[in-house]
N, C-alpha and C. Protein backbone atom coordinates (compact mmCIF):
# COMPACT_ATOMS: atom_id res chain seq x y z
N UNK A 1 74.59 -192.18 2.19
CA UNK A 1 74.04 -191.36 3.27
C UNK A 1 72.52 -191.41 3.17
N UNK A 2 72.23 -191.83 4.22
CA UNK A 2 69.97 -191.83 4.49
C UNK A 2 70.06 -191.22 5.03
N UNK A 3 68.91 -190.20 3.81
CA UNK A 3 68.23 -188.90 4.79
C UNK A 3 67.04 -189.42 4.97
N UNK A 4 66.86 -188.69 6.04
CA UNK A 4 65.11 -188.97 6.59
C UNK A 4 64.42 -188.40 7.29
N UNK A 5 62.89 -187.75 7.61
CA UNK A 5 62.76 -186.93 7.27
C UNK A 5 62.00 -187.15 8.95
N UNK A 6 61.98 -185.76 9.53
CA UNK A 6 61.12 -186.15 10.83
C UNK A 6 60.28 -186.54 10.94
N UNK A 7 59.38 -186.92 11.74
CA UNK A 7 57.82 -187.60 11.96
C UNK A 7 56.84 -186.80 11.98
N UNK A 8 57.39 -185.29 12.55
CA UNK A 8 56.80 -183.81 12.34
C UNK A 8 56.17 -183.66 11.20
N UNK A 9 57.26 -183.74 10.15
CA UNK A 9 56.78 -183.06 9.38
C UNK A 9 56.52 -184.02 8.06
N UNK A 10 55.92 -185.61 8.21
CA UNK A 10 55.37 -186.45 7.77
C UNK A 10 53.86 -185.97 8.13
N UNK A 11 53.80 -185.80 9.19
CA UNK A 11 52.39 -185.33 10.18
C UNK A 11 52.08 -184.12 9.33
N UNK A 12 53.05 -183.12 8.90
CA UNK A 12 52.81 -181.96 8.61
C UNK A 12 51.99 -182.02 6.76
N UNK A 13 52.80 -182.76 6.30
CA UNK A 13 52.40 -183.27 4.74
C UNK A 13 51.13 -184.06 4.69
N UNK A 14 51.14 -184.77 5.59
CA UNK A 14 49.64 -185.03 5.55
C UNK A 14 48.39 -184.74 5.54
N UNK A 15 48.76 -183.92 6.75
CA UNK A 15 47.53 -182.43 6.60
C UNK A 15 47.47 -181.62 5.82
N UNK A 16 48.48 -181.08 5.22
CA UNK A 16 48.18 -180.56 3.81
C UNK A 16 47.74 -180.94 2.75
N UNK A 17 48.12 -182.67 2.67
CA UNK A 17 47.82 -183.37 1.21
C UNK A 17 45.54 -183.23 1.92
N UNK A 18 45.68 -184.03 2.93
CA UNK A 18 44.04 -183.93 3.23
C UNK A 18 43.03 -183.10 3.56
N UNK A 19 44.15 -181.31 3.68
CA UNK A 19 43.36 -180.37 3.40
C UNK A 19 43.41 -179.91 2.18
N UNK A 20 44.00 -180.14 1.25
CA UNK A 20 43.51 -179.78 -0.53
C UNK A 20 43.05 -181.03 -0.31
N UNK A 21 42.30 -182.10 -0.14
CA UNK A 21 41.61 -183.13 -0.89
C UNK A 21 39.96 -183.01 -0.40
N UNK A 22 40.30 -181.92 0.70
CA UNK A 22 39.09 -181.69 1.22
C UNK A 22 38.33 -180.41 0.50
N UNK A 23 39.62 -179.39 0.36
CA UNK A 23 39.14 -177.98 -0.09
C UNK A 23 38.58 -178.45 -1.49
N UNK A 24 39.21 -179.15 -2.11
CA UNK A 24 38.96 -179.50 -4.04
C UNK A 24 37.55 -179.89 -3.89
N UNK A 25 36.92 -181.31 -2.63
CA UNK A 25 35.57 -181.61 -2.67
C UNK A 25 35.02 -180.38 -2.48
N UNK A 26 34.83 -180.08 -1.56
CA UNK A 26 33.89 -178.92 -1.19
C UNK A 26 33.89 -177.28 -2.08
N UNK A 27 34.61 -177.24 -3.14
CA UNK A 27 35.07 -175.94 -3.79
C UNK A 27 33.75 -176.43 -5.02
N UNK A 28 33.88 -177.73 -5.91
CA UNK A 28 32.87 -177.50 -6.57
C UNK A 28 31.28 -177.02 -6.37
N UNK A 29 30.97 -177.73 -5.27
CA UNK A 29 29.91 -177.47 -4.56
C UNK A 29 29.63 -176.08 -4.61
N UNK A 30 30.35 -175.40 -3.77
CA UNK A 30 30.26 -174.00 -3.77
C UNK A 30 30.17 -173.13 -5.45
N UNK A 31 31.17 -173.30 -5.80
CA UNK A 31 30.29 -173.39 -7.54
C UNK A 31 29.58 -173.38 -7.99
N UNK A 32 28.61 -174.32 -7.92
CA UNK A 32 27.58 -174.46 -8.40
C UNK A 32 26.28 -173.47 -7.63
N UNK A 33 26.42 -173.79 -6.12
CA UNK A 33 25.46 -172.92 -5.69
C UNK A 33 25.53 -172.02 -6.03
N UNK A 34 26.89 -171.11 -6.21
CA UNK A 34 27.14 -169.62 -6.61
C UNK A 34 26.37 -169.45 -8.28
N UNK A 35 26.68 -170.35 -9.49
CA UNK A 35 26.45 -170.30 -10.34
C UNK A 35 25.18 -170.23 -10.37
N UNK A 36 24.02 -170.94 -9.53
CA UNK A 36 22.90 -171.63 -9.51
C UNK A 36 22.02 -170.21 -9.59
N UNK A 37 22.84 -169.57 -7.92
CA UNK A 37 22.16 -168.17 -7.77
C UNK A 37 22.20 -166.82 -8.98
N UNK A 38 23.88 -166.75 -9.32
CA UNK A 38 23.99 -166.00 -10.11
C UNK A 38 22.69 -166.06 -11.42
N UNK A 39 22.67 -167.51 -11.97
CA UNK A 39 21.70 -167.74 -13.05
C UNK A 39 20.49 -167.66 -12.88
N UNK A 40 19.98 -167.21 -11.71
CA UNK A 40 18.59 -167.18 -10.89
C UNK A 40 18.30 -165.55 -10.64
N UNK A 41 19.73 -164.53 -10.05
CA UNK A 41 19.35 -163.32 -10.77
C UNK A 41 19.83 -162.99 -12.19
N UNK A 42 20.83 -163.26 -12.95
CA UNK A 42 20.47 -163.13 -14.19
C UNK A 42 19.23 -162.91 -14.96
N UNK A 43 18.35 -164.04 -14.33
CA UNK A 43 17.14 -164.90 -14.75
C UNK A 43 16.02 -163.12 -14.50
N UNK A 44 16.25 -163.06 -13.11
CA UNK A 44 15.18 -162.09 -12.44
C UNK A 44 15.32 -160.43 -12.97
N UNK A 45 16.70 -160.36 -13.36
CA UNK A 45 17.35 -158.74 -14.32
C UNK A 45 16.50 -159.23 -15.31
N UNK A 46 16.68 -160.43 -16.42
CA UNK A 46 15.83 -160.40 -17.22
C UNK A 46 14.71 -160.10 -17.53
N UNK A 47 14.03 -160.36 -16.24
CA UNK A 47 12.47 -160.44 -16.62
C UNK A 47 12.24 -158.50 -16.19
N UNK A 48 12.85 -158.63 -15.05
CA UNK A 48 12.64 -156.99 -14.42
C UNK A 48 12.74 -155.77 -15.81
N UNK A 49 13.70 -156.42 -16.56
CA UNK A 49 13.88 -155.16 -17.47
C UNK A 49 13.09 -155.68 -18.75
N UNK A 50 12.26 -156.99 -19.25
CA UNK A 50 11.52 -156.96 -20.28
C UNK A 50 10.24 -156.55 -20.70
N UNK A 51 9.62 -155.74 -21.26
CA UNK A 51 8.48 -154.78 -21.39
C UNK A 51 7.35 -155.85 -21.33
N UNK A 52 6.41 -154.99 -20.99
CA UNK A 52 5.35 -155.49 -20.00
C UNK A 52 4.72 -156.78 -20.15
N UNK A 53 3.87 -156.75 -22.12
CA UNK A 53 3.49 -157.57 -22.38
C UNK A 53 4.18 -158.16 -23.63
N UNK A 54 4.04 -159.15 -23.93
CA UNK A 54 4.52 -159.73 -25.70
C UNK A 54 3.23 -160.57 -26.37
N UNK A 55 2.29 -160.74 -25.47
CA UNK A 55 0.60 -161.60 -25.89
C UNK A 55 0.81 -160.23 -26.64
N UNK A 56 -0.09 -161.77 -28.41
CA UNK A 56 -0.20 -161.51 -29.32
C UNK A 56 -1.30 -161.83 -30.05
N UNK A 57 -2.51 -160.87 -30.40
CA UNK A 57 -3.75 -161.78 -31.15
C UNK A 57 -3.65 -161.38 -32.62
N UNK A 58 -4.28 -162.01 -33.13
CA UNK A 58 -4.58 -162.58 -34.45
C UNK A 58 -4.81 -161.36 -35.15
N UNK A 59 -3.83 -161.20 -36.78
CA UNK A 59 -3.67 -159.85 -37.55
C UNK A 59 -4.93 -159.23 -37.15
N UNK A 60 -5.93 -160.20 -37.63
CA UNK A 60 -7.51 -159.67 -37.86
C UNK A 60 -7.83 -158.53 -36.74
N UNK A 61 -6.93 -159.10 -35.20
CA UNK A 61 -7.88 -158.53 -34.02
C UNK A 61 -7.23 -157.23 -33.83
N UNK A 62 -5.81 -157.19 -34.37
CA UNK A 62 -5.00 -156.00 -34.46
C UNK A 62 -5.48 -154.85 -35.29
N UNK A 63 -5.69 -155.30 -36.78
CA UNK A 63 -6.74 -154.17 -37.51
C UNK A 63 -7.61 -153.34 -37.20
N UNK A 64 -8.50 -154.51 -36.16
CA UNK A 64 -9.86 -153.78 -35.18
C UNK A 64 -9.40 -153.12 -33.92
N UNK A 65 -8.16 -152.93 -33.85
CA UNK A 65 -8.11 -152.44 -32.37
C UNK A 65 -7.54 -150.94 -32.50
N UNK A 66 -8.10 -150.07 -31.37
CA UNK A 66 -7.52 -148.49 -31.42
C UNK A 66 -5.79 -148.59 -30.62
N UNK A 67 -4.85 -147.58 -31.02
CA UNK A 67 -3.49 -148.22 -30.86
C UNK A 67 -3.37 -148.44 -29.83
N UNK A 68 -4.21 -147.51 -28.59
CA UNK A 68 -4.23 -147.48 -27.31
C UNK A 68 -4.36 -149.32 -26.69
N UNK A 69 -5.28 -149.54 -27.12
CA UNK A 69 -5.55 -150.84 -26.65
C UNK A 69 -4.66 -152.00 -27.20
N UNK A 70 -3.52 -151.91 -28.18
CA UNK A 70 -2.90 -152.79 -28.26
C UNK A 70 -1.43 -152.92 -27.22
N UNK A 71 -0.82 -154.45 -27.49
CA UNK A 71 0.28 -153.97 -26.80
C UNK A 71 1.00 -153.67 -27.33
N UNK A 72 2.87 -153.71 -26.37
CA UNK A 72 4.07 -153.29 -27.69
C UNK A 72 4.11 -154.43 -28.62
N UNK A 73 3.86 -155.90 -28.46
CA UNK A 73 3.97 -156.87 -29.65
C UNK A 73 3.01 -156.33 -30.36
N UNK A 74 1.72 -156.40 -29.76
CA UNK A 74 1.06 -155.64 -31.34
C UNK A 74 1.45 -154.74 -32.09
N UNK A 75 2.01 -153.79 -31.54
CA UNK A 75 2.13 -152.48 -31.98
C UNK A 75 2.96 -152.59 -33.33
N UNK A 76 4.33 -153.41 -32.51
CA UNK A 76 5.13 -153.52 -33.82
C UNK A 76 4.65 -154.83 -35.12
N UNK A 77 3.37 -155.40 -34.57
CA UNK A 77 2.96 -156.17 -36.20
C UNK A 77 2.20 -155.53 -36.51
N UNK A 78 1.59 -154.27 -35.58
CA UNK A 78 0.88 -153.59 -36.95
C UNK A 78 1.76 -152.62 -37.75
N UNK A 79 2.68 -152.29 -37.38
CA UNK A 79 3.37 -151.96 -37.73
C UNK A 79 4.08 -152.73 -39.24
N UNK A 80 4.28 -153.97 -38.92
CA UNK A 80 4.79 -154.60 -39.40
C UNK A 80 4.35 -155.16 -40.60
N UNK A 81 2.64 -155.07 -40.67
CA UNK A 81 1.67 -155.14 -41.38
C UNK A 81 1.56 -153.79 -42.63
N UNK A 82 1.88 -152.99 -41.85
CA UNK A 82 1.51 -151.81 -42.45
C UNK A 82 2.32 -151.54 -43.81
N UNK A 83 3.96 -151.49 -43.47
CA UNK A 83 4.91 -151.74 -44.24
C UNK A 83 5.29 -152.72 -45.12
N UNK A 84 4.92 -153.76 -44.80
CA UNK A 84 4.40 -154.72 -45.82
C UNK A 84 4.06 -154.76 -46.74
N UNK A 85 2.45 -154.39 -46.90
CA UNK A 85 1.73 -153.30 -47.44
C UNK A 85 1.75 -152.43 -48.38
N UNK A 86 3.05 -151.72 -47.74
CA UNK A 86 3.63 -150.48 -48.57
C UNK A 86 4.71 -150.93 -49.64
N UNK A 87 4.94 -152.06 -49.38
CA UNK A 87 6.39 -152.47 -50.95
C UNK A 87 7.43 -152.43 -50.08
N UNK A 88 7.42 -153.21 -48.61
CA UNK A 88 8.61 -153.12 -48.23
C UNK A 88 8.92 -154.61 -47.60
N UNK A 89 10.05 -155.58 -47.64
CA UNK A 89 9.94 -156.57 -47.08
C UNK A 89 10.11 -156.71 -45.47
N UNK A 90 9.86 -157.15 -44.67
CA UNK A 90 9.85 -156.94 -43.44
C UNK A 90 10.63 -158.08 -42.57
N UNK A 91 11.75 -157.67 -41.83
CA UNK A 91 12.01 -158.43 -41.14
C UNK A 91 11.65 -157.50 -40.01
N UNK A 92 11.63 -158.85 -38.47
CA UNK A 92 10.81 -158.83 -37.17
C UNK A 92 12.26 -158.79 -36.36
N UNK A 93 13.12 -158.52 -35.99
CA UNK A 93 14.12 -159.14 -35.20
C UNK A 93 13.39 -158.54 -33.82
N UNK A 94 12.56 -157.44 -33.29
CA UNK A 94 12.29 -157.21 -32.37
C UNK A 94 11.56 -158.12 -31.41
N UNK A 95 10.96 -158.99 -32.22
CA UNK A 95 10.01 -159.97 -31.58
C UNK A 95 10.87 -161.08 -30.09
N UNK A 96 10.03 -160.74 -29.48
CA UNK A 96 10.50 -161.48 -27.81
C UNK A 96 11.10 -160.52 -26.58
N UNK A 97 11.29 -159.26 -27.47
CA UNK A 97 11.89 -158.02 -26.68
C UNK A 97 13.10 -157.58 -26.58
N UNK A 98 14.10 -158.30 -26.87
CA UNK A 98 15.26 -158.50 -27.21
C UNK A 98 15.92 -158.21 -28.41
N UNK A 99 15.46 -156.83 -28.10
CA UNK A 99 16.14 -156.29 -29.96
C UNK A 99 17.02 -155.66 -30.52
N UNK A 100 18.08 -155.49 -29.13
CA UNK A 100 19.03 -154.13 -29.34
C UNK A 100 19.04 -153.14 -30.02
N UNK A 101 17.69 -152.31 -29.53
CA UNK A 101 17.05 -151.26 -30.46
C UNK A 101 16.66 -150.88 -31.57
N UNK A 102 16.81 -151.76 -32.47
CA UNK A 102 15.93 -151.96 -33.52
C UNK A 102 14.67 -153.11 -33.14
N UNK A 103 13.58 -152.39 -33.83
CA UNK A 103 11.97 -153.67 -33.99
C UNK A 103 11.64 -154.44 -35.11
N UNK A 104 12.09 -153.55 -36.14
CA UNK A 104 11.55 -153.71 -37.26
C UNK A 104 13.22 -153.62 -38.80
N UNK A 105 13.35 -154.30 -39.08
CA UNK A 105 14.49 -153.74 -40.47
C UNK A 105 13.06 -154.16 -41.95
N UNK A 106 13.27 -152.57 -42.44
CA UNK A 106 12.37 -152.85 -43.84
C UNK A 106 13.04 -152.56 -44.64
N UNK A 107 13.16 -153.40 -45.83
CA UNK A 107 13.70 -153.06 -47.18
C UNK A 107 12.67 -152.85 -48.27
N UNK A 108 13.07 -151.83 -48.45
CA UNK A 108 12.63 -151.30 -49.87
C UNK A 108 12.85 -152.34 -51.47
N UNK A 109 11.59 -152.91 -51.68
CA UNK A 109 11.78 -154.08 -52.58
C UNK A 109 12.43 -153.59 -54.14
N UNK A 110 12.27 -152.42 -54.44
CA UNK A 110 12.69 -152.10 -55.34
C UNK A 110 14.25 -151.62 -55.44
N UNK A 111 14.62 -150.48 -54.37
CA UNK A 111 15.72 -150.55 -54.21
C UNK A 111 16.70 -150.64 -53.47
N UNK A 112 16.03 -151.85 -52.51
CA UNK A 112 16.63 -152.96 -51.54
C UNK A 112 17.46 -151.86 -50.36
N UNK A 113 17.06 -150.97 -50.22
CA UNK A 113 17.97 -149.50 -49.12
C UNK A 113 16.69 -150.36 -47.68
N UNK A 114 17.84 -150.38 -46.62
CA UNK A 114 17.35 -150.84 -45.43
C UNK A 114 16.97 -150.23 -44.50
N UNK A 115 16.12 -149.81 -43.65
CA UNK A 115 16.14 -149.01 -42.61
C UNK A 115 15.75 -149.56 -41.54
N UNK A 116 16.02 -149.45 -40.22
CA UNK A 116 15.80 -150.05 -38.69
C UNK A 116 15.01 -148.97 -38.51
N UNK A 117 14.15 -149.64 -37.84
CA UNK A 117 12.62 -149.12 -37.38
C UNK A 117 12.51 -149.49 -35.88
N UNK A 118 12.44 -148.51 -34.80
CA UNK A 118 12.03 -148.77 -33.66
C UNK A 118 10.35 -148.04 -33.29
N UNK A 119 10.15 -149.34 -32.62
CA UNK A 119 8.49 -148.68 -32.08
C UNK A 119 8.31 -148.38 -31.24
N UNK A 120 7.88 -147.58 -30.23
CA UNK A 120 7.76 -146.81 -29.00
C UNK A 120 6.35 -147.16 -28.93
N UNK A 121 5.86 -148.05 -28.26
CA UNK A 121 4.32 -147.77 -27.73
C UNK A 121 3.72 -147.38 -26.56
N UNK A 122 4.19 -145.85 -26.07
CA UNK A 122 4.35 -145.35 -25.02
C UNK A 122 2.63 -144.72 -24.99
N UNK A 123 2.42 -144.25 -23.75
CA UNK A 123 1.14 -143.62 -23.05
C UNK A 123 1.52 -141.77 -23.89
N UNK A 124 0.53 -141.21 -23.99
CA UNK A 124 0.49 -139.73 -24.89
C UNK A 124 1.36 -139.24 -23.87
N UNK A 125 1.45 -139.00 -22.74
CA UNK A 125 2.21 -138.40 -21.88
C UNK A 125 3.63 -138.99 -21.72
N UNK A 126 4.21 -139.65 -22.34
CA UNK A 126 5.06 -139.67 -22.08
C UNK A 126 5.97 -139.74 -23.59
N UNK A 127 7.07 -138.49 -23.45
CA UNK A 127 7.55 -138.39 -24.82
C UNK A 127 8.74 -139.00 -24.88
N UNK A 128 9.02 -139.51 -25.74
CA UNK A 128 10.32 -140.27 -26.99
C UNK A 128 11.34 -138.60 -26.63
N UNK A 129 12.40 -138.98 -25.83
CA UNK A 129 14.10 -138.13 -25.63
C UNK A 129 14.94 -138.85 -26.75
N UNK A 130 16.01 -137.22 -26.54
CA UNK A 130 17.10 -137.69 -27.24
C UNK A 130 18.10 -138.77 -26.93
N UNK A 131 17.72 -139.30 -26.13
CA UNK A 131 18.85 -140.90 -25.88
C UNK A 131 18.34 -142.01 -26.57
N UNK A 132 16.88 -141.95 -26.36
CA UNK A 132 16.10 -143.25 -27.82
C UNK A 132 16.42 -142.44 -29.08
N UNK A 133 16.61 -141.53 -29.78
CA UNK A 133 17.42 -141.42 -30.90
C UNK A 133 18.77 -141.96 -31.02
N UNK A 134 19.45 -141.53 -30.26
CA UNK A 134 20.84 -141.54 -30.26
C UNK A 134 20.68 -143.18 -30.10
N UNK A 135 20.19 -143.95 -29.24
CA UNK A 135 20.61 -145.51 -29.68
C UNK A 135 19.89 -145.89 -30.61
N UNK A 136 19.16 -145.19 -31.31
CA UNK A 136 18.58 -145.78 -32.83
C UNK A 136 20.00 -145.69 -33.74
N UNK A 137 20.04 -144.88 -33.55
CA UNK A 137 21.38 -144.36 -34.53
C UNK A 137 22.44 -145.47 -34.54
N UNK A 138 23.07 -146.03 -33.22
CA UNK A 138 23.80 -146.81 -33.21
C UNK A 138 23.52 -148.02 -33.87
N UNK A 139 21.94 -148.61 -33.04
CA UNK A 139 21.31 -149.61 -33.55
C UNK A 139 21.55 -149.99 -35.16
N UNK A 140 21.01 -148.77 -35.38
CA UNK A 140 21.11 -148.42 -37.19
C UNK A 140 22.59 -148.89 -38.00
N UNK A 141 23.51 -148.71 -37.09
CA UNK A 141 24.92 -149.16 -37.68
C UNK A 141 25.71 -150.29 -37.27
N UNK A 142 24.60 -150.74 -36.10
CA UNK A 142 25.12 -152.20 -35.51
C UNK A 142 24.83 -153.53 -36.15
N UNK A 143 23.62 -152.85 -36.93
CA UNK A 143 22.77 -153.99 -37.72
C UNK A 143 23.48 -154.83 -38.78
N UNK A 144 23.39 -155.89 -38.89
CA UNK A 144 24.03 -156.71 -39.89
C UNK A 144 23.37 -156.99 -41.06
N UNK A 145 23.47 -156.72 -42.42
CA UNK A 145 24.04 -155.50 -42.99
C UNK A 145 23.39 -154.17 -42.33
N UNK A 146 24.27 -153.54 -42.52
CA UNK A 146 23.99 -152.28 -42.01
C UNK A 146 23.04 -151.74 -42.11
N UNK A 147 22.08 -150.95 -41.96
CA UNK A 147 20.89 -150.30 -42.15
C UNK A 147 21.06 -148.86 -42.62
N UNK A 148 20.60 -148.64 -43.84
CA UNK A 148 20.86 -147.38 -44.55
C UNK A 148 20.38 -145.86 -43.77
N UNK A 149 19.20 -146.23 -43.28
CA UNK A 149 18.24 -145.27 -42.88
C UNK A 149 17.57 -145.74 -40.96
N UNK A 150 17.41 -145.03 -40.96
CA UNK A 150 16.74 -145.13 -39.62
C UNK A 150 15.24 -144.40 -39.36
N UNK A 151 14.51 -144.93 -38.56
CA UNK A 151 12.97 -144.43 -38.37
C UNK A 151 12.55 -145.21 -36.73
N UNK A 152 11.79 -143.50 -36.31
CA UNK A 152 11.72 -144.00 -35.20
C UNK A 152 10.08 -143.86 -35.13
N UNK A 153 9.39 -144.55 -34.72
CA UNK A 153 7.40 -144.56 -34.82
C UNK A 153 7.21 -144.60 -33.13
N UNK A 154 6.10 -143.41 -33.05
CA UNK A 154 5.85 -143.70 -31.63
C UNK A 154 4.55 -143.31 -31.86
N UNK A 155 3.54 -143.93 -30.53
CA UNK A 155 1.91 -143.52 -30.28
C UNK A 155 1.89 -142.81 -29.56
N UNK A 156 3.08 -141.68 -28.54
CA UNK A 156 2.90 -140.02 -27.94
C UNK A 156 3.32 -139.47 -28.94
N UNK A 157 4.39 -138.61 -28.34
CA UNK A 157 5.11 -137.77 -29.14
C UNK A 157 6.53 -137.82 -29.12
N UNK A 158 7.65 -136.85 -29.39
CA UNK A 158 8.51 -136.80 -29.28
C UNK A 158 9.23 -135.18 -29.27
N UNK A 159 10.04 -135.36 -28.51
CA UNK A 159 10.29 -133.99 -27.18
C UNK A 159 11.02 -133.22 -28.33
N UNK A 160 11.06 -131.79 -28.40
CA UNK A 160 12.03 -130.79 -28.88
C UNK A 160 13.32 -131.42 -28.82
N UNK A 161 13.78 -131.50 -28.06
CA UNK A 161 15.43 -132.32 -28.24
C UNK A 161 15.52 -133.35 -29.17
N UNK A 162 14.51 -134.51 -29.17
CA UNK A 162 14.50 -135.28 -29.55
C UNK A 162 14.29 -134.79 -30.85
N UNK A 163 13.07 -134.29 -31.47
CA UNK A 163 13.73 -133.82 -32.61
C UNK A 163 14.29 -132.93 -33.27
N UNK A 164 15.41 -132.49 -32.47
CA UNK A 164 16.17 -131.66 -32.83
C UNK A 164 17.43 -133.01 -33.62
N UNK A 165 17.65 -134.10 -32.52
CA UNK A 165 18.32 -135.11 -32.49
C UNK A 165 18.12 -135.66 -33.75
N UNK A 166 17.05 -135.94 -34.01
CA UNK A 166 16.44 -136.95 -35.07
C UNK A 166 17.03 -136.09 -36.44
N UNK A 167 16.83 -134.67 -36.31
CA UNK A 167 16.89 -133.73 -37.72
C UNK A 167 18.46 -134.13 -37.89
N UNK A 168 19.48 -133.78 -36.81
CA UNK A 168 21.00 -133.88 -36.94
C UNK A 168 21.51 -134.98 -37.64
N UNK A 169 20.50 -136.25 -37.28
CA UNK A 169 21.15 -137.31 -37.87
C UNK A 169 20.47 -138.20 -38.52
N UNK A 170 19.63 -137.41 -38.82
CA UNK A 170 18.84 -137.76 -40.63
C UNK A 170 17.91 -139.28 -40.48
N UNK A 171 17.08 -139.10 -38.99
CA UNK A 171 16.33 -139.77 -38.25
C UNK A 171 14.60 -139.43 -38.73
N UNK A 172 14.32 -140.30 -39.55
CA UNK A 172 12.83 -139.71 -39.39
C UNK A 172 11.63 -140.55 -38.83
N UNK A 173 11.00 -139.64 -38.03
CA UNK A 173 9.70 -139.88 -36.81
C UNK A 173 8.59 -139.64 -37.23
N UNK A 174 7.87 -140.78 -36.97
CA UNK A 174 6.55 -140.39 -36.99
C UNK A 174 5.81 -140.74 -35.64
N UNK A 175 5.03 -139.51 -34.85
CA UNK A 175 4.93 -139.58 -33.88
C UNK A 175 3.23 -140.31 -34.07
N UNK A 176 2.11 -140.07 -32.92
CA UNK A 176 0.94 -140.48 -32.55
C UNK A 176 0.17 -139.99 -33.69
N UNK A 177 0.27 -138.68 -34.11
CA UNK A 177 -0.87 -137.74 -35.04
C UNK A 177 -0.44 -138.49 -35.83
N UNK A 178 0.69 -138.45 -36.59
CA UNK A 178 1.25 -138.72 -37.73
C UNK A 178 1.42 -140.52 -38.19
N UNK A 179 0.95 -141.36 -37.44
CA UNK A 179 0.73 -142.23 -37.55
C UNK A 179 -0.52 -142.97 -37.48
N UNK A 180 -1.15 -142.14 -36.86
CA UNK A 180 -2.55 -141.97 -37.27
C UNK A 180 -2.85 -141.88 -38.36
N UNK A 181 -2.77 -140.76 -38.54
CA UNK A 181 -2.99 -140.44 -39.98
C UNK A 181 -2.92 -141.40 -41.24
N UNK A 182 -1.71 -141.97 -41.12
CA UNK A 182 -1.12 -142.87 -42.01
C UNK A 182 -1.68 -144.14 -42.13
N UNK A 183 -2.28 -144.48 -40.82
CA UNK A 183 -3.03 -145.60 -40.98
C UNK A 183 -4.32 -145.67 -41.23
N UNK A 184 -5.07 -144.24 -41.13
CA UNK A 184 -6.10 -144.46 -41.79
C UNK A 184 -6.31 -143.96 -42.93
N UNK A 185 -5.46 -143.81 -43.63
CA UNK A 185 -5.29 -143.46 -45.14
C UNK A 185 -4.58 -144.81 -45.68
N UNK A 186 -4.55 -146.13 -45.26
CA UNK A 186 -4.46 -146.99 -45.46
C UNK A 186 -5.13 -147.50 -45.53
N UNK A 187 -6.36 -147.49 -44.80
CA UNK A 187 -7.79 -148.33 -44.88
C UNK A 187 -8.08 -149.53 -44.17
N UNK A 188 -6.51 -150.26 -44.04
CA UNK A 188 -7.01 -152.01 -43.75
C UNK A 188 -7.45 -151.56 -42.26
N UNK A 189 -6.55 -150.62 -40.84
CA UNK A 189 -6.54 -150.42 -40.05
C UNK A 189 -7.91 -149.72 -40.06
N UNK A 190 -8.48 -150.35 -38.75
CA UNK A 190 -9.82 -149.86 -38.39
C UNK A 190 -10.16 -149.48 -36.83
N UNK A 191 -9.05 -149.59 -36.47
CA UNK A 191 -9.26 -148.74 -35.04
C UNK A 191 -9.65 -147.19 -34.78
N UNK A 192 -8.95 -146.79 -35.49
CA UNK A 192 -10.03 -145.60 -35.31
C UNK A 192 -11.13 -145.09 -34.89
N UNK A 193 -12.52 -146.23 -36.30
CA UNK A 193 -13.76 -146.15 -35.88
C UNK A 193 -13.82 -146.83 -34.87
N UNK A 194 -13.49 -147.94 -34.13
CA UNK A 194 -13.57 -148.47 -32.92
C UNK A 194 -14.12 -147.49 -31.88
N UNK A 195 -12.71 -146.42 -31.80
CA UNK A 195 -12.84 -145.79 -30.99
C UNK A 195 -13.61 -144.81 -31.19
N UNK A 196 -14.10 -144.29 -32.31
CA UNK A 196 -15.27 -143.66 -32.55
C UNK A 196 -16.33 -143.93 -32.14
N UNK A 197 -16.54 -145.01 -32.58
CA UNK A 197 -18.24 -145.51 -31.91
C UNK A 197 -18.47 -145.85 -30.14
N UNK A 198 -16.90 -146.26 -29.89
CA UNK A 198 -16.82 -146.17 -28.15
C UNK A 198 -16.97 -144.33 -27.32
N UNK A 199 -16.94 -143.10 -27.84
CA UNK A 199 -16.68 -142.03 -27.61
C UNK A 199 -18.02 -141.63 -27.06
């Protein structure tokens, strides 16, 4: 017995086989443009949400500068400088902006206890909240090895909540005064008089 099949629906298979041979060309295409764009705002979230500056001058020019006038990359190598300094080894992971809230991890050379260090190099008016604690905290336990301690450094201040936050979970801050202070009882830092003799 020959079966066989109408002419219809020979006609009909055809157009189907040459509309998937058409949809398959034209589907990568579309792909790519989509991908092209997607990776183009990706690209533009990136930049929109990365802090302002990352230009970086030379230790020397950082020493001489009042904190005001540096940026956040400076901020955190003087920072980074500072601790150093103090008997602590320093890793940078903050560098490029991309730090998942930690700037700074310092270990204590003697008894190797780690702490994540975030730097805030905010304007005096504007204060360090309890939500930049609270993701220090996390930060602090996301870190690989873990980070024993946590410290948060800022050039304003930091709000009643915030350290109410910081006290709960054994967060310690040193705000604008208090880092002041510290650096010029260090000596190498000379911004200060900078801004002294500019006054």
């Amino acid at each position: 017995m020959n079966l066989t099949l109408p002419h219809s629906l020979y006609l009909e298979l055809g157009a189907i086989i040459a509309l998937a041979i058409i949809v398959k060309a034209i589907t990568p295409i579309k792909k790519r443009k989509s991908s092209k764009s997607r990776g183009s705002n990706q690209k533009k979230k990136a930049q929109s949400s990365t802090r302002t500056s990352s230009a970086k001058r030379p230790d020397a020019e950082i020493l001489l500068s009042p904190i005001e006038k540096l940026t956040w990359a400076e901020f955190e190598r003087l920072l980074a400088l500072y601790f150093r300094d103090h008997g602590y080894d320093v890793d940078e992971p903050g560098i490029g902006g991309n730090d998942g809230g930690v700037d700074l991890v310092i270990t204590d050379k003697r008894t190797k206890e780690r702490t994540a260090v975030q730097a805030k190099h905010w304007a005096d008016r504007r204060h360090v909240g309890p939500n930049i604690i609270r993701e220090l905290h996390s930060a602090r336990l996301n870190t690989k090895p873990t980070c024993l301690y946590a410290m948060l450094v800022t050039s304003s201040d930091v709000s009643p909540q915030a350290r109410k936050e910081a006290q709960d979970r054994h967060i310690e801050f040193w705000h604008g005064a208090t880092l002041a202070h510290r650096l010029e009882k260090w000596g190498k830092w000379q911004g200060n008089q900078r801004r002294r003799r500019s006054k």
